[in-house]
Protein backbone atom coordinates (compact mmCIF):
# COMPACT_ATOMS: atom_id res chain seq x y z
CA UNK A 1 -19.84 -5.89 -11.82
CA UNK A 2 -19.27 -2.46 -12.84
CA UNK A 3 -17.28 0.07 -14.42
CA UNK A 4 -14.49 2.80 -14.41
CA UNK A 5 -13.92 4.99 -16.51
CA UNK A 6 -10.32 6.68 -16.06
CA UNK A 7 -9.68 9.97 -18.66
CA UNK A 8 -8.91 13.70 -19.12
CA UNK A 9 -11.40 15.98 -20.84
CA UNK A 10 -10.86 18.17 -24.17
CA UNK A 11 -10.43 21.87 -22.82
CA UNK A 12 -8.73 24.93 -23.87
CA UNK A 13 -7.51 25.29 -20.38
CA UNK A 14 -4.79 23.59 -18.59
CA UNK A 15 -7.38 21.70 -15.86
CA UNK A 16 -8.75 19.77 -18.34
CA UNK A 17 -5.43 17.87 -19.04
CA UNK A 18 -5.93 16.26 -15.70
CA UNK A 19 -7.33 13.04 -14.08
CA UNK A 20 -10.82 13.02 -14.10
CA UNK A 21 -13.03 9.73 -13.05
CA UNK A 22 -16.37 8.27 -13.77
CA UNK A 23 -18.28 5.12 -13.12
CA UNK A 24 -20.98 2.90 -14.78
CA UNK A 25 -23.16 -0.31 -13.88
CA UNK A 26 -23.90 -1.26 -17.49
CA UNK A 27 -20.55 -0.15 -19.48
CA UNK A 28 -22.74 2.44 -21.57
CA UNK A 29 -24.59 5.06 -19.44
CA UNK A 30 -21.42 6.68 -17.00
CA UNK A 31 -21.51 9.48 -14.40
CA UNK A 32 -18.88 11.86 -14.10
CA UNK A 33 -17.65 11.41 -9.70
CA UNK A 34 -16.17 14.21 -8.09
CA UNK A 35 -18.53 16.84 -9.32
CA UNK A 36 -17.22 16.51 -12.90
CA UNK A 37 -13.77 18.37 -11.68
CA UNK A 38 -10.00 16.59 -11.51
CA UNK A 39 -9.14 13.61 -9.22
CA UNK A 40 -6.05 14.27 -9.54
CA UNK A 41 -3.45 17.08 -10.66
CA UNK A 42 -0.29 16.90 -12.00
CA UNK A 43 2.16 19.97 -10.22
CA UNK A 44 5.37 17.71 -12.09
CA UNK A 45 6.81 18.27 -16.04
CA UNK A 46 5.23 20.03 -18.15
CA UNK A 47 2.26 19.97 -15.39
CA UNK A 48 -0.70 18.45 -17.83
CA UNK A 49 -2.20 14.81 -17.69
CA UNK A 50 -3.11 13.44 -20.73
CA UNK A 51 -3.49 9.64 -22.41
CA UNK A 52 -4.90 8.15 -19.10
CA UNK A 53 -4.13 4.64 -17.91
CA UNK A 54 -5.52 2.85 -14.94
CA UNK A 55 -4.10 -0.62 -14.15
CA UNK A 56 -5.34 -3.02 -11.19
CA UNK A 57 -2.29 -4.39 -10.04
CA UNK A 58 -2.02 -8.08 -8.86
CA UNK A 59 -0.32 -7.91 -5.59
CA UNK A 60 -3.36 -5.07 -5.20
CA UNK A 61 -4.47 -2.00 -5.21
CA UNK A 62 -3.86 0.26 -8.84
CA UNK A 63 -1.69 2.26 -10.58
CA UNK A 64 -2.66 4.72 -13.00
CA UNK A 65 -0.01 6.68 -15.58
CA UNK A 66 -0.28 9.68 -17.65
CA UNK A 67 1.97 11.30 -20.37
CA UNK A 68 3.06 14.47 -18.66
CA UNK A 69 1.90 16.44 -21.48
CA UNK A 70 0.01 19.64 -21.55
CA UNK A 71 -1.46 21.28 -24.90
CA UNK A 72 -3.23 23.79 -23.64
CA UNK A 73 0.26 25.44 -22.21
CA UNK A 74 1.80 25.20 -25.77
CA UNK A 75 -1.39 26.90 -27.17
CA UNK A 76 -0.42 30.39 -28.37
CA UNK A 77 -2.61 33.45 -28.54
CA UNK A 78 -5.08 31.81 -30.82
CA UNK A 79 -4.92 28.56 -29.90
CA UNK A 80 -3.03 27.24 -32.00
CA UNK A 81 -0.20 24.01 -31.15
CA UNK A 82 3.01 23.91 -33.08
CA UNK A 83 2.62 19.83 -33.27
CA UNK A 84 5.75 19.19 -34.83
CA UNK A 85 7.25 20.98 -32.17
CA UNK A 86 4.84 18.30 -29.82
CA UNK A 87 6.38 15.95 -31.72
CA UNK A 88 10.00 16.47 -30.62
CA UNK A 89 10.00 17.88 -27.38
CA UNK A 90 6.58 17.09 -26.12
CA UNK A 91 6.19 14.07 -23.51
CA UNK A 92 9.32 13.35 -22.19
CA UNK A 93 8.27 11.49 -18.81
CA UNK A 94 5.29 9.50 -18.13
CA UNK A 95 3.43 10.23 -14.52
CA UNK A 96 2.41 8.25 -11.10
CA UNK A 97 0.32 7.77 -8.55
CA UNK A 98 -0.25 4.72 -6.82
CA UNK A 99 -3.41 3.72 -4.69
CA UNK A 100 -4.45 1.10 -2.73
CA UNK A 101 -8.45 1.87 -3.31
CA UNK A 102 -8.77 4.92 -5.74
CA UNK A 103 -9.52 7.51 -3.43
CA UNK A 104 -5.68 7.59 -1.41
CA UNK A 105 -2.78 8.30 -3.45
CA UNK A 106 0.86 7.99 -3.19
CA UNK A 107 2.88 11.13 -4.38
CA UNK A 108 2.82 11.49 -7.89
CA UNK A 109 6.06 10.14 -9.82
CA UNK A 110 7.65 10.24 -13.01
CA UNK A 111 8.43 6.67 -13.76
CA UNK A 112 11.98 6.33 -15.68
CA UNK A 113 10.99 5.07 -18.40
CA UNK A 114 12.43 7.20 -21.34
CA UNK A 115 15.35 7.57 -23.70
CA UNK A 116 17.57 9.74 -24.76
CA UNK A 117 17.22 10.24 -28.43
CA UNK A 118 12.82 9.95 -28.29
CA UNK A 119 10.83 12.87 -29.44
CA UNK A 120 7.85 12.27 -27.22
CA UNK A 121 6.22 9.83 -25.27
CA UNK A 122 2.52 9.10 -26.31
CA UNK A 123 -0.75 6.95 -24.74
CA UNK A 124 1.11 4.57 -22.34
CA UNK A 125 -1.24 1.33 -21.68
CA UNK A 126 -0.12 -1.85 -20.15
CA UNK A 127 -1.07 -5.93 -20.31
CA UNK A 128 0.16 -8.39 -17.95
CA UNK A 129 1.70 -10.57 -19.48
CA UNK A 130 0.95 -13.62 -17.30
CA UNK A 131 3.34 -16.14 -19.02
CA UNK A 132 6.38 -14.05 -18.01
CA UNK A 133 4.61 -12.65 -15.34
CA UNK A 134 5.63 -9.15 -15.67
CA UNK A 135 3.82 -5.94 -17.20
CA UNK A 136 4.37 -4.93 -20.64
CA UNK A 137 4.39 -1.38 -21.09
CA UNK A 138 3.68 0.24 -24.43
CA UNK A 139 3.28 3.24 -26.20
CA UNK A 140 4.15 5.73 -29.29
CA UNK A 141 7.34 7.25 -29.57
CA UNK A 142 9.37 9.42 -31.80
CA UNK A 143 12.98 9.19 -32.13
CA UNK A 144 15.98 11.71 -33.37
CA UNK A 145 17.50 9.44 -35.63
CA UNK A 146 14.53 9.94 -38.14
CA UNK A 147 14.03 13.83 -37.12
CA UNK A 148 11.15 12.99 -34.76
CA UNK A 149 8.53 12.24 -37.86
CA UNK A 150 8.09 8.86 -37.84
CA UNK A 151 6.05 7.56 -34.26
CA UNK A 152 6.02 3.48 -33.93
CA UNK A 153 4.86 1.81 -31.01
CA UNK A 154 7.77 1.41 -28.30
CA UNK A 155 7.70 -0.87 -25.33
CA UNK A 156 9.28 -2.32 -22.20
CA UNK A 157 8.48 -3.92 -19.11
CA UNK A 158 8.33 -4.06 -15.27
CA UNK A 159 7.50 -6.65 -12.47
CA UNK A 160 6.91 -3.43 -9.70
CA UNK A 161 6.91 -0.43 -11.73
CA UNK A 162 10.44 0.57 -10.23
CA UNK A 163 12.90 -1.11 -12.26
CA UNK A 164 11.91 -0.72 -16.25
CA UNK A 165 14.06 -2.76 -19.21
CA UNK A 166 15.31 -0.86 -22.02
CA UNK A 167 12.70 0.65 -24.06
CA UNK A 168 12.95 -1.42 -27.84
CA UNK A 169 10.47 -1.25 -30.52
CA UNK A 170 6.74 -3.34 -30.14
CA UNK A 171 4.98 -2.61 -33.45
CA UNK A 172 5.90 -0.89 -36.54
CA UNK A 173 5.02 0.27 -40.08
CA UNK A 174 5.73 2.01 -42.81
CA UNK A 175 3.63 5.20 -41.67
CA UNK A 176 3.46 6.36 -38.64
CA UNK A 177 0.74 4.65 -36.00
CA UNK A 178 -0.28 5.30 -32.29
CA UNK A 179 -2.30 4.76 -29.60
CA UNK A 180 -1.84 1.34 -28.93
CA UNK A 181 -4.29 -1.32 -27.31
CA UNK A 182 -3.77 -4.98 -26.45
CA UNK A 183 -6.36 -7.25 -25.07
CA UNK A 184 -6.04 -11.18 -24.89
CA UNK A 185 -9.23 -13.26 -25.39
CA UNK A 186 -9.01 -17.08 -25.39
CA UNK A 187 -5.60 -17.67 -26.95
CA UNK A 188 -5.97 -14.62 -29.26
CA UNK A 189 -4.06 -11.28 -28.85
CA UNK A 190 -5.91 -8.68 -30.20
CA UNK A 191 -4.08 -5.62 -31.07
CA UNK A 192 -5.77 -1.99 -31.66
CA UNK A 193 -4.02 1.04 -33.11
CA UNK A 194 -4.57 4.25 -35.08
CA UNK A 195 -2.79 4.84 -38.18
CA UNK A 196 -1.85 8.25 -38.63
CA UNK A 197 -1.80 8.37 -42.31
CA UNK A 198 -2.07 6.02 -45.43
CA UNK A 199 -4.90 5.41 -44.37
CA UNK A 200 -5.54 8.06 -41.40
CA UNK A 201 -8.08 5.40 -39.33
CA UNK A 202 -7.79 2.63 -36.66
CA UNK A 203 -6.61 -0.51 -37.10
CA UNK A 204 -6.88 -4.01 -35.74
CA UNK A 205 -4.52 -6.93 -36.04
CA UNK A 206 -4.21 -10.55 -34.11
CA UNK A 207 -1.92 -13.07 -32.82
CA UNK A 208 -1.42 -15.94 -31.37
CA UNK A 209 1.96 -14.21 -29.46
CA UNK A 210 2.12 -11.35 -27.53
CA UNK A 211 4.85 -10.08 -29.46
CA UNK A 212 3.67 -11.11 -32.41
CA UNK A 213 3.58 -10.88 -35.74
CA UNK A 214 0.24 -9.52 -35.29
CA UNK A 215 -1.84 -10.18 -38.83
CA UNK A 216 -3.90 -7.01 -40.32
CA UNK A 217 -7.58 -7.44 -40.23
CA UNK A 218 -9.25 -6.01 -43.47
CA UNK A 219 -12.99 -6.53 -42.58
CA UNK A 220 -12.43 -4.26 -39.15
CA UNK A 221 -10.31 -1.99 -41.53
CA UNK A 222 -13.04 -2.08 -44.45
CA UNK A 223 -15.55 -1.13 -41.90
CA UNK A 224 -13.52 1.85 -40.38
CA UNK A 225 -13.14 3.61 -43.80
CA UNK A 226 -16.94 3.67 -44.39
CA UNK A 227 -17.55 5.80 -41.41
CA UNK A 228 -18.20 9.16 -41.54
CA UNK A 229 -14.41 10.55 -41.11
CA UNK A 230 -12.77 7.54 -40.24
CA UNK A 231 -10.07 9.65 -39.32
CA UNK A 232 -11.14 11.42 -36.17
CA UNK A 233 -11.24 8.03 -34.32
CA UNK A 234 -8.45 7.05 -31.73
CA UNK A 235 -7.53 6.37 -28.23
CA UNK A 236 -9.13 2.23 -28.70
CA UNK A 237 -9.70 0.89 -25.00
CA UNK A 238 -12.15 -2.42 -25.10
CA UNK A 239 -13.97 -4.38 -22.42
CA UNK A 240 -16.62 -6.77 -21.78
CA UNK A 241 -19.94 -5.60 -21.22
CA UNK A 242 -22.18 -7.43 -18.97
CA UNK A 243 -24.66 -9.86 -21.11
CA UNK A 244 -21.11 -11.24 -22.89
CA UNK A 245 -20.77 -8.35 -25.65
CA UNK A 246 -17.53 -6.66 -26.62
CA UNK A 247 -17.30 -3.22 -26.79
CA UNK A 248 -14.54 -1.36 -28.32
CA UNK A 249 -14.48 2.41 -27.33
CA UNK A 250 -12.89 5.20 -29.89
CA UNK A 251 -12.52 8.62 -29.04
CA UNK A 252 -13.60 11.01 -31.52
CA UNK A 253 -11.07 13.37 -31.84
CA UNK A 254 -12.43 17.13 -31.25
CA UNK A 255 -15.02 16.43 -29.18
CA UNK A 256 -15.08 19.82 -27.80
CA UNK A 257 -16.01 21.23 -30.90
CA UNK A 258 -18.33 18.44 -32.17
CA UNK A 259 -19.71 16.85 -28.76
CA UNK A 260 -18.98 13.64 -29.83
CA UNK A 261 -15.72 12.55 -27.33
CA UNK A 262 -15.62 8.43 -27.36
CA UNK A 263 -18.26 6.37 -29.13
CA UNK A 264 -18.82 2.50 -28.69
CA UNK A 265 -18.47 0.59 -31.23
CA UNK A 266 -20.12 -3.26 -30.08
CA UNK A 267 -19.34 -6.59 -31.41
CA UNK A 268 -21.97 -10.13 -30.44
CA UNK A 269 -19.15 -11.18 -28.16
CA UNK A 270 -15.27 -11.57 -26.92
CA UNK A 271 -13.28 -11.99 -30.16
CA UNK A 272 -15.68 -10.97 -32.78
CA UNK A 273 -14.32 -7.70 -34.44
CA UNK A 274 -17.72 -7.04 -36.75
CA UNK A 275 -18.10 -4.30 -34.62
CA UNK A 276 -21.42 -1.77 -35.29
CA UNK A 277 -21.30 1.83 -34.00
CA UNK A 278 -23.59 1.96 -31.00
CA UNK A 279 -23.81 5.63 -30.31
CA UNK A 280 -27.25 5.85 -29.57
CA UNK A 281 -27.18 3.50 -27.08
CA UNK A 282 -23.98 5.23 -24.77
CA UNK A 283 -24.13 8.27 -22.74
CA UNK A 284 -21.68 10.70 -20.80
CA UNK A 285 -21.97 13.91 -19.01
CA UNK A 286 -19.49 15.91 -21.01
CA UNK A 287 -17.20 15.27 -23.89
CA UNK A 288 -13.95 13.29 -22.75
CA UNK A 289 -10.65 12.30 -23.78
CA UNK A 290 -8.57 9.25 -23.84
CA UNK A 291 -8.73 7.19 -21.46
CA UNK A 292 -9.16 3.61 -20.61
CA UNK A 293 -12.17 1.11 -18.84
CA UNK A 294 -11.53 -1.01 -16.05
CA UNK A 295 -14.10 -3.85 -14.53
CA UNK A 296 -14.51 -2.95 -10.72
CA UNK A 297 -16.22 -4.58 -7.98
CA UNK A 298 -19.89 -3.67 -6.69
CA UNK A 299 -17.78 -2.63 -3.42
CA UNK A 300 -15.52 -0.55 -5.12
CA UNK A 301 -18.33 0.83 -7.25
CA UNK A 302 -20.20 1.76 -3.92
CA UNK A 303 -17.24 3.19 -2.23
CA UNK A 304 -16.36 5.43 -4.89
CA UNK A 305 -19.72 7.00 -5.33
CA UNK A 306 -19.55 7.72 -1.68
CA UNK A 307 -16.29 9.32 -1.44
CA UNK A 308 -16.73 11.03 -4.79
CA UNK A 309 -20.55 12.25 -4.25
């Protein structure tokens, strides 16, 4: 068993909104691959990668998506991002590639996923859903009907990633959330979110349905608020570590600036949301953005640091 870790970093400069790997044997302790710079590059949109997904696909090989979002072109001359303006005009396509092994890659795409009347397209992750046996797409989306203000979680699905249904709401409140993550254990969905405001934290909720209605947990919600700046915590992508613990990964927002990037938070096993920050016991080259954690083989593991050395 190991570990990949799929993301984009936090720069000022347009190659850090880009696909950047890295790989673990324990789920804690990762090494950047390909010297630390991009896998891949977005030349499409608005030419930035950000909100990285990486899905192993069950007729084989992967297929990883990316809003095709760049901040650092919208920066101005001191750096500053007009993020209501991000808000309504920002994201409009989601990005390809597809790859048998993670080192050859189709073209990249822009899947047609979008509507009309949305303001942006945020964090796209995807569970199979193996009842139906199709992938459920879902992310955070803005619409014109409420001036672009008010993000809920949007979804649809695919059985190829070709043909898409109509987008239609997943999740919703009365504040805005984002940055959505599902994971079933057992016969429990868990569900993973960040409120923007009232309160500004992350969130977790179950159910015994995929679609729900997901019931709020206040224990994982009591423990978020007494963290130092609860708020600076999104981007939740989970996995099982190997001696049977959970571990729930947040990214601390500005990580740049405060060389945090994402911090584990780890639970006594699959299921159990008394999570504990663990940040002592994780390490990463450089500070990284959102992103998500994939199991991979020993083979895979192997080839990877080969081709990537």
């Amino acid at each position: 068993m190991a570990y990949l870790f799929v993301h984009f970093k936090e720069k000022l400069t347009p190659d850090g909104e880009q696909v950047y790997f890295a790989v673990s044997k324990d789920g804690l302790h990762f090494e950047s691959l390909n010297g630390g710079e991009p896998v891949l590059t977005s030349t499409m949109s608005e030419k930035g990668c950000r909100d990285i997904e990486v899905v192993r696909l069950r007729g084989g090989g992967f297929i990883i998506i990316t809003t095709d979002l760049s901040i650092a072109y919208r920066m101005d001359e001191n750096n500053s991002v007009n993020w209501k303006e991000v808000n309504s005009t920002g994201s409009k396509y989601f990005c390809a590639w597809r790859t048998p092994d993670l080192i050859n890659f189709s073209e990249q795409e822009l899947l047609p996923v979008s509507r009309e009347d949305f303001g942006c397209m945020w964090a796209p992750e995807v569970f199979f859903d193996e009842k139906n046996g199709e992938y459920l797409i879902h992310w955070g989306s803005t619409v014109k009907a409420d001036g672009f203000t008010h993000m809920v979680i949007f979804c649809c699905v695919t059985k190829d990633f070709k043909s898409f249904s109509e987008p239609k709401p997943f999740f919703a409140k009365e504040n805005e959330i984002l940055d959505s993550h599902i994971t079933k254990i057992a016969d429990t969905y868990h569900l993973f979110y960040k409120n923007a405001d009232c309160p500004p934290m992350n969130m977790h909720a179950v159910s015994k349905s995929l679609y729900g209605p997901y019931i709020h947990d206040v224990a994982f919600e009591k423990y978020m608020a007494s963290l130092e700046k609860p708020g600076s915590y999104e981007a939740p992508t989970s996995y099982i570590l190997p001696d049977g613990r959970w571990c729930l990964m947040l990214d601390f927002f500005g990580c740049e600036k405060e060389k945090m990037g994402y911090v584990p938070f780890i639970s006594d096993a699959p299921g159990d949301s008394n999570f504990k920050m663990c940040r002592e016991s994780f390490s990463f080259p450089y500070g990284f953005k959102h992103g998500r954690v994939i199991e991979i083989t020993d083979a895979e593991y192997n080839k990877l640091k080969e081709y990537y050395k």
